[in-house]
N, C-alpha and C. Protein backbone atom coordinates (compact mmCIF):
# COMPACT_ATOMS: atom_id res chain seq x y z
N UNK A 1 0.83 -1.19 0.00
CA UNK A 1 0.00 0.00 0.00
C UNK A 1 0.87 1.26 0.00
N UNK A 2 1.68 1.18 0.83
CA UNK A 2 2.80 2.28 1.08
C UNK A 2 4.27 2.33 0.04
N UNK A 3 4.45 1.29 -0.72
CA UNK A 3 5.62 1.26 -1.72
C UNK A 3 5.44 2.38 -2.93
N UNK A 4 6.59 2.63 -3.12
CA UNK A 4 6.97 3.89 -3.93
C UNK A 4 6.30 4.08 -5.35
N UNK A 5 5.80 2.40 -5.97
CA UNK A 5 4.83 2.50 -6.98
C UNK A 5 3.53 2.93 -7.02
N UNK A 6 3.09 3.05 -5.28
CA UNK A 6 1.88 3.90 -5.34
C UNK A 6 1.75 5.32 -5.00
N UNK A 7 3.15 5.83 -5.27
CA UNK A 7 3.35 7.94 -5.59
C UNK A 7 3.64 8.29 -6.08
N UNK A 8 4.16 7.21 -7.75
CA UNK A 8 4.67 7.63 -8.81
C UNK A 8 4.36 6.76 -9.91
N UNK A 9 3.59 7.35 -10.88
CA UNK A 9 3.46 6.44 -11.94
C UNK A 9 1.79 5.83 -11.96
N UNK A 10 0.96 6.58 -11.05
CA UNK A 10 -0.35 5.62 -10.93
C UNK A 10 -1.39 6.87 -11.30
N UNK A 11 -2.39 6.84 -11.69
CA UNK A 11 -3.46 7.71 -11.90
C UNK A 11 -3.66 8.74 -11.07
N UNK A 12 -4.30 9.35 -11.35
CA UNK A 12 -4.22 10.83 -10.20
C UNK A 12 -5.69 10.14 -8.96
N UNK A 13 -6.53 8.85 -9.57
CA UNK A 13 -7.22 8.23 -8.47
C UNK A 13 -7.01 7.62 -7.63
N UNK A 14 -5.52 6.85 -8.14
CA UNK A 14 -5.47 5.85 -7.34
C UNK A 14 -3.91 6.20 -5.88
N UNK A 15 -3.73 7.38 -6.39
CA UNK A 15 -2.64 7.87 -5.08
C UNK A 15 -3.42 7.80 -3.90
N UNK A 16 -2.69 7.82 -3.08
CA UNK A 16 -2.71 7.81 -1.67
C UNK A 16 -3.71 8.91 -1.25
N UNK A 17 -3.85 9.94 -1.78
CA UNK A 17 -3.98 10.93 -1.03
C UNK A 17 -5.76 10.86 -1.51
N UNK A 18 -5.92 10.52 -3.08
CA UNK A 18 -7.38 10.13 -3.73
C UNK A 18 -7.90 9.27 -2.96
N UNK A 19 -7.15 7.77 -2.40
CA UNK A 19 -7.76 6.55 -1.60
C UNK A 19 -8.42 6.92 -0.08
N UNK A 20 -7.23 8.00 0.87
CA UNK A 20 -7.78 8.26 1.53
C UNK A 20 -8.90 9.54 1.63
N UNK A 21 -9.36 9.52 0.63
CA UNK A 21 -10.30 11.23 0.06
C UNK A 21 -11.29 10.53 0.14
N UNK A 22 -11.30 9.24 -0.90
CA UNK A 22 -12.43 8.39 -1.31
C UNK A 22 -12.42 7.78 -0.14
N UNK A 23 -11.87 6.68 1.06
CA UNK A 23 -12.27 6.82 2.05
C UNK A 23 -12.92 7.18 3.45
N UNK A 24 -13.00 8.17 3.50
CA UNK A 24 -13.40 9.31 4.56
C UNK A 24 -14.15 9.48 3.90
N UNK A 25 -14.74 9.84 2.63
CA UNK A 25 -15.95 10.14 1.68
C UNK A 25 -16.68 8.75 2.18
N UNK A 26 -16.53 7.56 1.65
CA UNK A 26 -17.26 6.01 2.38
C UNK A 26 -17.47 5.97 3.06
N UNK A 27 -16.70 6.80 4.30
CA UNK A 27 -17.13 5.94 5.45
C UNK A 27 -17.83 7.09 6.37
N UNK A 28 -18.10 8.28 5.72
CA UNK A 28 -19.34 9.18 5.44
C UNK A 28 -20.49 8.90 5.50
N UNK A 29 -20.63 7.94 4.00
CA UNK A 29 -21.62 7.64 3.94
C UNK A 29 -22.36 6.09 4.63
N UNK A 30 -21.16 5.69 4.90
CA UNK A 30 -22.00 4.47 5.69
C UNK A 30 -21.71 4.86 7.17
N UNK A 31 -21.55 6.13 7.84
CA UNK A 31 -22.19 6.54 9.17
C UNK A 31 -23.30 7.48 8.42
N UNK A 32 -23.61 8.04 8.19
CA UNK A 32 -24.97 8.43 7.31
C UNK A 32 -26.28 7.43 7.01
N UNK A 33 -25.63 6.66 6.56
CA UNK A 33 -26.96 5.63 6.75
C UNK A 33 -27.68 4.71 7.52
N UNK A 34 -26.00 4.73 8.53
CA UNK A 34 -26.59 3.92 9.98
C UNK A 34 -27.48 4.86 10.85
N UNK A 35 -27.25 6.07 10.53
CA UNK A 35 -27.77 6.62 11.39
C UNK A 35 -29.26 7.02 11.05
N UNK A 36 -29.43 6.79 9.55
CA UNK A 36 -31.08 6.83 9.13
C UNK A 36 -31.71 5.80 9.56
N UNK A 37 -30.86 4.91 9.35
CA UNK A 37 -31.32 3.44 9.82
C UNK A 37 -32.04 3.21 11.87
N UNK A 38 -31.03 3.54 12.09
CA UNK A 38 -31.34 3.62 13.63
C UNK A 38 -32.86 4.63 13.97
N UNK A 39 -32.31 5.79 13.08
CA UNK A 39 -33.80 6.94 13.27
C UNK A 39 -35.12 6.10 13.15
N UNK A 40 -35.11 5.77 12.12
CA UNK A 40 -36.26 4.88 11.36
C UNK A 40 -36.78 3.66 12.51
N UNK A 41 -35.43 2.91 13.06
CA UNK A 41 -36.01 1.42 13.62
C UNK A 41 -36.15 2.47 15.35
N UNK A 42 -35.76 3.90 15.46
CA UNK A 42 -35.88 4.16 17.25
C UNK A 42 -38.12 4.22 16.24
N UNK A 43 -37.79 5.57 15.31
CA UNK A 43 -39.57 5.70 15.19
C UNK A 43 -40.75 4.21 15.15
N UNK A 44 -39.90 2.98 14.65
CA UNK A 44 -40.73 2.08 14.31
C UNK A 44 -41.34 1.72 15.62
N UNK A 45 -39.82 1.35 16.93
CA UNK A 45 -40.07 1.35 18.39
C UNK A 45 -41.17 1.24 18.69
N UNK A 46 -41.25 3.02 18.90
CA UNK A 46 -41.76 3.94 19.48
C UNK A 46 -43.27 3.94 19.13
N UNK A 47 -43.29 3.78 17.85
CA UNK A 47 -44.92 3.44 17.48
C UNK A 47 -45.28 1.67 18.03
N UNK A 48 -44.21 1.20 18.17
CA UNK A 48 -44.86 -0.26 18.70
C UNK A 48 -44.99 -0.16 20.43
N UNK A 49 -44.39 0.86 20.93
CA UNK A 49 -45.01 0.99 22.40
C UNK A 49 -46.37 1.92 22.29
N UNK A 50 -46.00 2.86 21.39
CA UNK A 50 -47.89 3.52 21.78
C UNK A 50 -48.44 2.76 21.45
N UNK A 51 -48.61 1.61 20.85
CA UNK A 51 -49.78 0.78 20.02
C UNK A 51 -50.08 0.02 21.19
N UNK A 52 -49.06 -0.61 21.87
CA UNK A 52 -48.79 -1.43 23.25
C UNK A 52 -49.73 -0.41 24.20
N UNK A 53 -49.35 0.39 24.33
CA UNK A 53 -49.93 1.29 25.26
C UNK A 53 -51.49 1.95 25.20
N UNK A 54 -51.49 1.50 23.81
CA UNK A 54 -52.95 2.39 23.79
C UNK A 54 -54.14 1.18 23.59
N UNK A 55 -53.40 -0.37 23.74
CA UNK A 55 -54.36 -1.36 23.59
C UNK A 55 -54.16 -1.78 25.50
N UNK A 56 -53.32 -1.22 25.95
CA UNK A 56 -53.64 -1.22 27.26
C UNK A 56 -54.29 -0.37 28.03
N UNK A 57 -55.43 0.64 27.25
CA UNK A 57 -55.90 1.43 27.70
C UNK A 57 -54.96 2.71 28.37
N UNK A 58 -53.88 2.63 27.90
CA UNK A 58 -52.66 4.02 28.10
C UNK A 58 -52.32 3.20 29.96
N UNK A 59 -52.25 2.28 30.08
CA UNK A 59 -51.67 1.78 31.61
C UNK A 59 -50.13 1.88 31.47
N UNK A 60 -49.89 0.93 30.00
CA UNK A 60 -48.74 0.61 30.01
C UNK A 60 -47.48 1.57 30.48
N UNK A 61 -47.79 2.34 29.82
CA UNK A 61 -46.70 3.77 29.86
C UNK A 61 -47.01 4.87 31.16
N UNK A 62 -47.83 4.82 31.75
CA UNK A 62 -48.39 5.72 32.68
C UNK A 62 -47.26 5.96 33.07
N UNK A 63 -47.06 7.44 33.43
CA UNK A 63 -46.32 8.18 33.86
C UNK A 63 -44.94 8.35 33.12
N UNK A 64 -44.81 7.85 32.41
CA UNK A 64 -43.45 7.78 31.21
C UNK A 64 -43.73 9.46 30.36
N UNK A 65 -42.79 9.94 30.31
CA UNK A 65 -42.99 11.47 29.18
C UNK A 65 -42.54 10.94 27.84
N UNK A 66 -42.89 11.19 26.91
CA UNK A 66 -42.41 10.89 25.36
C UNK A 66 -40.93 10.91 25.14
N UNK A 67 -40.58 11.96 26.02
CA UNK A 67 -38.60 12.17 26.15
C UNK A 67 -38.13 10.95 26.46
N UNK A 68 -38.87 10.77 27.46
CA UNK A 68 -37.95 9.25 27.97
C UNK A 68 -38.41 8.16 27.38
N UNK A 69 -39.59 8.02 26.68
CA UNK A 69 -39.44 6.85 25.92
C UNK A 69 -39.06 6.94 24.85
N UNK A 70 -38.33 8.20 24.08
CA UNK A 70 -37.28 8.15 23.20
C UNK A 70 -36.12 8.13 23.41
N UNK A 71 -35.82 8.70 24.29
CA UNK A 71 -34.75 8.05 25.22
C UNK A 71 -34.40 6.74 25.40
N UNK A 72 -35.11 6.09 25.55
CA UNK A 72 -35.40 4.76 26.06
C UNK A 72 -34.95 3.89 24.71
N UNK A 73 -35.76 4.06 23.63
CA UNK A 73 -35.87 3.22 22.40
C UNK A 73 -34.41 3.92 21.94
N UNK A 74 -33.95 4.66 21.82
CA UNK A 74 -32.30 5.25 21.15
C UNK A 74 -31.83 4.83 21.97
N UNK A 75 -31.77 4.38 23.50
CA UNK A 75 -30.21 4.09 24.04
C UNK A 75 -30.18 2.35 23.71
N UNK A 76 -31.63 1.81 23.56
CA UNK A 76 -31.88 -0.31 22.83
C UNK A 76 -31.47 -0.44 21.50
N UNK A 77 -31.45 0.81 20.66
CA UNK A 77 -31.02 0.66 19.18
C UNK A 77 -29.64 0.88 19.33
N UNK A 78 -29.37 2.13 19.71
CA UNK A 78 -28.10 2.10 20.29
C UNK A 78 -26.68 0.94 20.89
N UNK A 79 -27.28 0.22 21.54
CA UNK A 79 -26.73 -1.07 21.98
C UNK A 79 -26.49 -1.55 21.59
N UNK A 80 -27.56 -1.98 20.72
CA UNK A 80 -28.10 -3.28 19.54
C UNK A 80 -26.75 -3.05 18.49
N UNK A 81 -26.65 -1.64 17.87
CA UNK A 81 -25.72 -1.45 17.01
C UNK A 81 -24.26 -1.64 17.57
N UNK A 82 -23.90 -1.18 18.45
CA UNK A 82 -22.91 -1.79 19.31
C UNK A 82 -22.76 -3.44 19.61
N UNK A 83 -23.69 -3.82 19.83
CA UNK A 83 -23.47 -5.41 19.66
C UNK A 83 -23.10 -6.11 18.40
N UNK A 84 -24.00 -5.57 17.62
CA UNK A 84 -23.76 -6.30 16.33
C UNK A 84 -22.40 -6.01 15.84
N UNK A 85 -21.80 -4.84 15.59
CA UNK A 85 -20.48 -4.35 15.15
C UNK A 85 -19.89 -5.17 15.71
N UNK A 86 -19.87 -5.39 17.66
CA UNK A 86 -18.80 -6.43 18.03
C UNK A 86 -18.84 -7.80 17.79
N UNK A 87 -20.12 -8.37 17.52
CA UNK A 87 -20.23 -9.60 17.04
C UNK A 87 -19.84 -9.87 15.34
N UNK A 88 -19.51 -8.65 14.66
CA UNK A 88 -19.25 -9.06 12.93
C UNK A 88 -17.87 -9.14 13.19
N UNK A 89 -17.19 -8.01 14.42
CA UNK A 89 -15.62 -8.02 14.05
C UNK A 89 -15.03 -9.50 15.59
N UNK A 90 -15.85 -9.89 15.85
CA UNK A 90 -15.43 -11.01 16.62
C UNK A 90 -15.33 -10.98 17.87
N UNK A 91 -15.52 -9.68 18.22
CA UNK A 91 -15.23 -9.30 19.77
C UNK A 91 -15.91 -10.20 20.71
N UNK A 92 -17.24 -10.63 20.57
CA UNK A 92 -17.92 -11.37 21.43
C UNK A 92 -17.32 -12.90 21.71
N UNK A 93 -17.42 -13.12 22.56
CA UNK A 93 -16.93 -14.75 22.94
C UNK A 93 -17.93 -15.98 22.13
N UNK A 94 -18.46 -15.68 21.47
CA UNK A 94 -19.34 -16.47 20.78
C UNK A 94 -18.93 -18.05 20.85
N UNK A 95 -19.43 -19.04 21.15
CA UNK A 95 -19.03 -20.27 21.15
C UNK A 95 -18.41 -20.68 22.43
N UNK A 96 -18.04 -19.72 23.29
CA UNK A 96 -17.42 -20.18 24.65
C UNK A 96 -18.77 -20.27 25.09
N UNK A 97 -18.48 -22.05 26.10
CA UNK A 97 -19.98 -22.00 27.18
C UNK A 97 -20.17 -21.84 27.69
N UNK A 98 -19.26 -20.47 28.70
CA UNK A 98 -19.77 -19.98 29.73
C UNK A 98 -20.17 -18.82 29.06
N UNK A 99 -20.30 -17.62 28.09
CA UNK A 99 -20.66 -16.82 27.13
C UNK A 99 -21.90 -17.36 26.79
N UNK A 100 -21.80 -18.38 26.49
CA UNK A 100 -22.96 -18.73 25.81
C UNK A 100 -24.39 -19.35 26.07
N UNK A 101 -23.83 -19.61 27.68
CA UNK A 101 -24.90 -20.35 28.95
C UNK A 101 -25.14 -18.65 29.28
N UNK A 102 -24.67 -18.03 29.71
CA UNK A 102 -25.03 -16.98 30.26
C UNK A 102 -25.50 -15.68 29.83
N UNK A 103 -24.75 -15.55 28.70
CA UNK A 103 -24.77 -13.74 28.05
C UNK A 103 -25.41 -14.10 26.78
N UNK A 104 -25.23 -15.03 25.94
CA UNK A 104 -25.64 -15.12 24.57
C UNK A 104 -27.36 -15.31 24.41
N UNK A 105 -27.68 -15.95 25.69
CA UNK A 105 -29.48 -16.54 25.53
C UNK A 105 -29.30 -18.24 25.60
N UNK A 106 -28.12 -18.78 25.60
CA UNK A 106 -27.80 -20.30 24.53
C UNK A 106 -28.08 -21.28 26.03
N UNK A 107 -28.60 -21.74 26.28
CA UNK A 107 -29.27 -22.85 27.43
C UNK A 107 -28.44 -24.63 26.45
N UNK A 108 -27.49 -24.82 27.02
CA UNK A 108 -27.13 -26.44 26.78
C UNK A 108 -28.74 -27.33 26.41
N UNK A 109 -29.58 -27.44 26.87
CA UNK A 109 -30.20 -27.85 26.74
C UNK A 109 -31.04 -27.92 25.79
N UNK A 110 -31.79 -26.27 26.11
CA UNK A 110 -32.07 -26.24 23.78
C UNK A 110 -30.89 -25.78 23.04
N UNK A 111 -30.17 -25.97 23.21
CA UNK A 111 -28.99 -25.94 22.14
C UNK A 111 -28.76 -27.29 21.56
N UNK A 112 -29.01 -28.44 22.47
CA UNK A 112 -28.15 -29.67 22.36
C UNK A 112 -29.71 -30.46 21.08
N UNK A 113 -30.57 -29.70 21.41
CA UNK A 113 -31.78 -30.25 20.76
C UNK A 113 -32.33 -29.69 19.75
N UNK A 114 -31.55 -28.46 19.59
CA UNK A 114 -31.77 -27.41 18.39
C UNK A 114 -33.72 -26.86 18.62
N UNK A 115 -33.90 -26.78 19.04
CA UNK A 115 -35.23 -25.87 19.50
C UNK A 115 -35.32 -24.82 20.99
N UNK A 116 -36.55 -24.51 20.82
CA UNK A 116 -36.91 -23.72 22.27
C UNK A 116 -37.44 -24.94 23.32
């Protein structure tokens, strides 16, 4: 990446200085879209607790302000995206069975039987 054939002799796109232009431009746009993404799944939430709430005759939420249950639904999407990132780049212990008895959801038992 760093050898002398890529600062002399290569297109005016493909230098160093274009790759990291066009980089930071990418990775722009894919924090740009996570973050529509998240907007979209906090609003989807949020309409699935008023719906919750308003077939409970408004009990459910009593005393909750709209702040905090947006609050609420952005800090679970929030997470969620944090989890997943660490589970694509490996961070999670995935497959260890004490990880996986405890933190993952994974019970030996329906695991060993492949159902709930």
């Amino acid at each position: 990446m760093l050898g002398v054939q890529r600062f002399f002799g290569v297109p005016v796109d493909q230098t160093i200085e274009a790759l990291l232009t066009q980089s930071a431009q990418d990775q722009q746009e894919v924090t740009n879209q996570l973050g529509w993404q998240v907007r979209k799944a906090v609003e989807v939430l949020v309409q699935s607790f008023d719906k919750l709430d308003l077939d409970s005759n408004r009990l459910l939420l009593a005393g909750a302000d709209e702040k905090q249950i947006y609050e609420a639904a952005l800090t679970v999407m929030m997470r969620l995206v944090f989890l997943f990132c660490a589970e694509e780049r490996g961070l999670l212990l995935l497959g260890d069975p004490l990880y996986d008895q405890f933190y993952a959801g994974l019970h030996p038992a329906r695991s060993a039987s492949g159902g709930s």
